[in-house]
Protein backbone atom coordinates (compact mmCIF):
# COMPACT_ATOMS: atom_id res chain seq x y z
CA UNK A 1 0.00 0.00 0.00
CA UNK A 2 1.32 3.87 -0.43
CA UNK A 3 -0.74 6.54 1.17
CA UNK A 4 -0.76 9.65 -0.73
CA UNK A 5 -1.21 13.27 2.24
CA UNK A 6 -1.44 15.87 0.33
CA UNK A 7 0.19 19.11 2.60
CA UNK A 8 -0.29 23.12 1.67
CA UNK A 9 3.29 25.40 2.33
CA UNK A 10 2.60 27.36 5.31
CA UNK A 11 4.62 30.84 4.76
CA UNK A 12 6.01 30.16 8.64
CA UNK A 13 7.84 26.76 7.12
CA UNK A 14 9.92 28.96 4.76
CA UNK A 15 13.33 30.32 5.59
CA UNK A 16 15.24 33.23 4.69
CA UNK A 17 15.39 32.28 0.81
CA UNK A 18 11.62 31.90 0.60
CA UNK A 19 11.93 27.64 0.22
CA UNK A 20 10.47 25.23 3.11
CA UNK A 21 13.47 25.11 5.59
CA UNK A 22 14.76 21.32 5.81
CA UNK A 23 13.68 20.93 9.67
CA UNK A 24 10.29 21.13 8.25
CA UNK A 25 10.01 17.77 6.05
CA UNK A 26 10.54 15.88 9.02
CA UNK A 27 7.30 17.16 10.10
CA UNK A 28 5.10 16.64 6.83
CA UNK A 29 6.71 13.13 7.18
CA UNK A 30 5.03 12.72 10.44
CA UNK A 31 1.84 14.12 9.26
CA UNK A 32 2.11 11.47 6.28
CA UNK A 33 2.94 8.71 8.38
CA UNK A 34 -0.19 9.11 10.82
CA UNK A 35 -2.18 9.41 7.38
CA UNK A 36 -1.10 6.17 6.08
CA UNK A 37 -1.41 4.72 9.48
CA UNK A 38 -5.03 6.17 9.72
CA UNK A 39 -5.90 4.77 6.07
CA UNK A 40 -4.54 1.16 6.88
CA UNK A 41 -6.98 1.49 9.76
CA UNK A 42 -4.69 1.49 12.68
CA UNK A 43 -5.14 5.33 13.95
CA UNK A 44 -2.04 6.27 15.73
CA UNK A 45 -3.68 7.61 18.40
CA UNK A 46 -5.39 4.47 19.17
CA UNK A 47 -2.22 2.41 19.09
CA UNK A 48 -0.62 5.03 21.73
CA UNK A 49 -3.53 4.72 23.90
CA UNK A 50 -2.66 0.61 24.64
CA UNK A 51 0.99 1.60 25.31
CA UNK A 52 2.63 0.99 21.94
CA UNK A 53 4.59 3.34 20.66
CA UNK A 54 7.15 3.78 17.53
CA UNK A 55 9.68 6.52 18.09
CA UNK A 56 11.68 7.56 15.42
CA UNK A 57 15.15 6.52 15.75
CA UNK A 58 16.92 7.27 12.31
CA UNK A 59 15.89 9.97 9.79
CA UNK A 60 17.84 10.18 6.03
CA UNK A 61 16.23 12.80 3.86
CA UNK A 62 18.09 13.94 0.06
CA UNK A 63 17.00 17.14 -0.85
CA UNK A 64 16.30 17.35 -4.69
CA UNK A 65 14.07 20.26 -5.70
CA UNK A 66 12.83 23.55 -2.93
CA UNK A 67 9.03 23.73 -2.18
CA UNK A 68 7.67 27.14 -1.76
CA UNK A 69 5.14 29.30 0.21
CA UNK A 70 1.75 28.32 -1.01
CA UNK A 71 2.57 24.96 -2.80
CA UNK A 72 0.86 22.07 -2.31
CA UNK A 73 3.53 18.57 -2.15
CA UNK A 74 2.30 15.29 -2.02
CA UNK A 75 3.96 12.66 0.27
CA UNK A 76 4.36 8.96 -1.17
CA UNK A 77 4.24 6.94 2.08
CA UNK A 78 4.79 2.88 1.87
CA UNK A 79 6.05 0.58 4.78
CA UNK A 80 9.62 -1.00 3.37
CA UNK A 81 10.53 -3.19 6.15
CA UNK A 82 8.79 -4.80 8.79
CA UNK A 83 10.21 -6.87 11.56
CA UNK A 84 8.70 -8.31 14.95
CA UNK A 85 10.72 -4.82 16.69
CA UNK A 86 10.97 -2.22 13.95
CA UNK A 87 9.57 -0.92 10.98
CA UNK A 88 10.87 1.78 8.29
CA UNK A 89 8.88 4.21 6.45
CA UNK A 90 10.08 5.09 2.73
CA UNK A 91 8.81 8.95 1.17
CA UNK A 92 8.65 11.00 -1.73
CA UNK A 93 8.03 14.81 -1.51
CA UNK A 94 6.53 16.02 -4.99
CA UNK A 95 4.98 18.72 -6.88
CA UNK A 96 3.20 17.88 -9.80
CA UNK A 97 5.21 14.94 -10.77
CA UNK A 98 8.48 16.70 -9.44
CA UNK A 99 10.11 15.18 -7.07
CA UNK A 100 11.11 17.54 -4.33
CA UNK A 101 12.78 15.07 -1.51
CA UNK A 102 13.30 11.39 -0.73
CA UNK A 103 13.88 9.85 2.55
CA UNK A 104 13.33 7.53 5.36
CA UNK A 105 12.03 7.03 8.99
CA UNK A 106 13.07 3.83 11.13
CA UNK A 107 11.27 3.07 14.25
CA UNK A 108 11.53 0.70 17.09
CA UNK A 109 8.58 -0.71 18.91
CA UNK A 110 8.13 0.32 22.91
CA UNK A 111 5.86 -0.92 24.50
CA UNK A 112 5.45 0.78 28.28
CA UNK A 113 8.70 2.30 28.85
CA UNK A 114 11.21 -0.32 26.96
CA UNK A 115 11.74 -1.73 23.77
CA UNK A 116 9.68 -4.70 22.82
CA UNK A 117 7.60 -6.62 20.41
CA UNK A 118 4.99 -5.35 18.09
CA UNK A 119 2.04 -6.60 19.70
CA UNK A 120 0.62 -9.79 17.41
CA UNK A 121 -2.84 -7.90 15.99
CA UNK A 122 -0.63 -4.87 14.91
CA UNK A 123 2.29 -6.46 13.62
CA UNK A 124 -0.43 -8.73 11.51
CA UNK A 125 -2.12 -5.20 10.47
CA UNK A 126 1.15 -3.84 8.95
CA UNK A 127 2.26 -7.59 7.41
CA UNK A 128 -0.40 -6.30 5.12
CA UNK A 129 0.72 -3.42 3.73
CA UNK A 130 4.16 -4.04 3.55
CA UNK A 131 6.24 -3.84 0.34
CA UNK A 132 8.80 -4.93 0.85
């Protein structure tokens, strides 16, 4: 599966040059994640509320084309690798068929306060939409 969230250029996510400042893809990454998440049927929220969580622990982003105030980019969200501990998230930042970024988002599973398992039902849940 790859979720498609479709994100409007705020003027405050520019920098001095007038493009979206790199700090800020790591957020519209987020916000795509949670949409894919949400579309597979597994609301983030939900999974945070029974003590599961899946903090980011590596980011790699390549920068290939600036986004500008009032754009709208699409993020390509697909699961690339799933494992009974971690997952990773793959992206692609366009604009109308240009692509604008590429990059990546590994996670571990915690469940509580430690690192642990993916919980059976939601490790099942992503098996599906993996792509390997």
């Amino acid at each position: 599966m790859e979720s498609e969230t479709r994100i409007k250029v705020r003027y405050a996510e520019t920098d001095q040059m007038g493009v979206v400042h790199h700090s800020v893809y790591a957020v519209y990454l987020e916000a795509a994640r949670v949409e894919f998440l949400e579309k597979a049927g597994l609301p983030y929220h939900r999974v945070e509320a029974r003590g599961v969580f899946f903090p980011v622990v590596e980011l790699g982003l390549t920068f290939r084309a600036p986004a500008r105030f009032g754009e709208e980019v699409l993020v390509r969200t697909r699961l690339a690798h799933l494992s009974r501990r971690d997952l990773l998230f793959r992206y692609r930042v366009e604009r109308e068929g240009t692509l604008l970024a590429e990059g990546f988002t590994r996670h571990l599973c915690q469940v509580g306060e430690k690192a642990g398992r993916i919980p059976e039902d939601i490790y099942q849940a992503l098996s599906v939409l993996h792509l390997g």
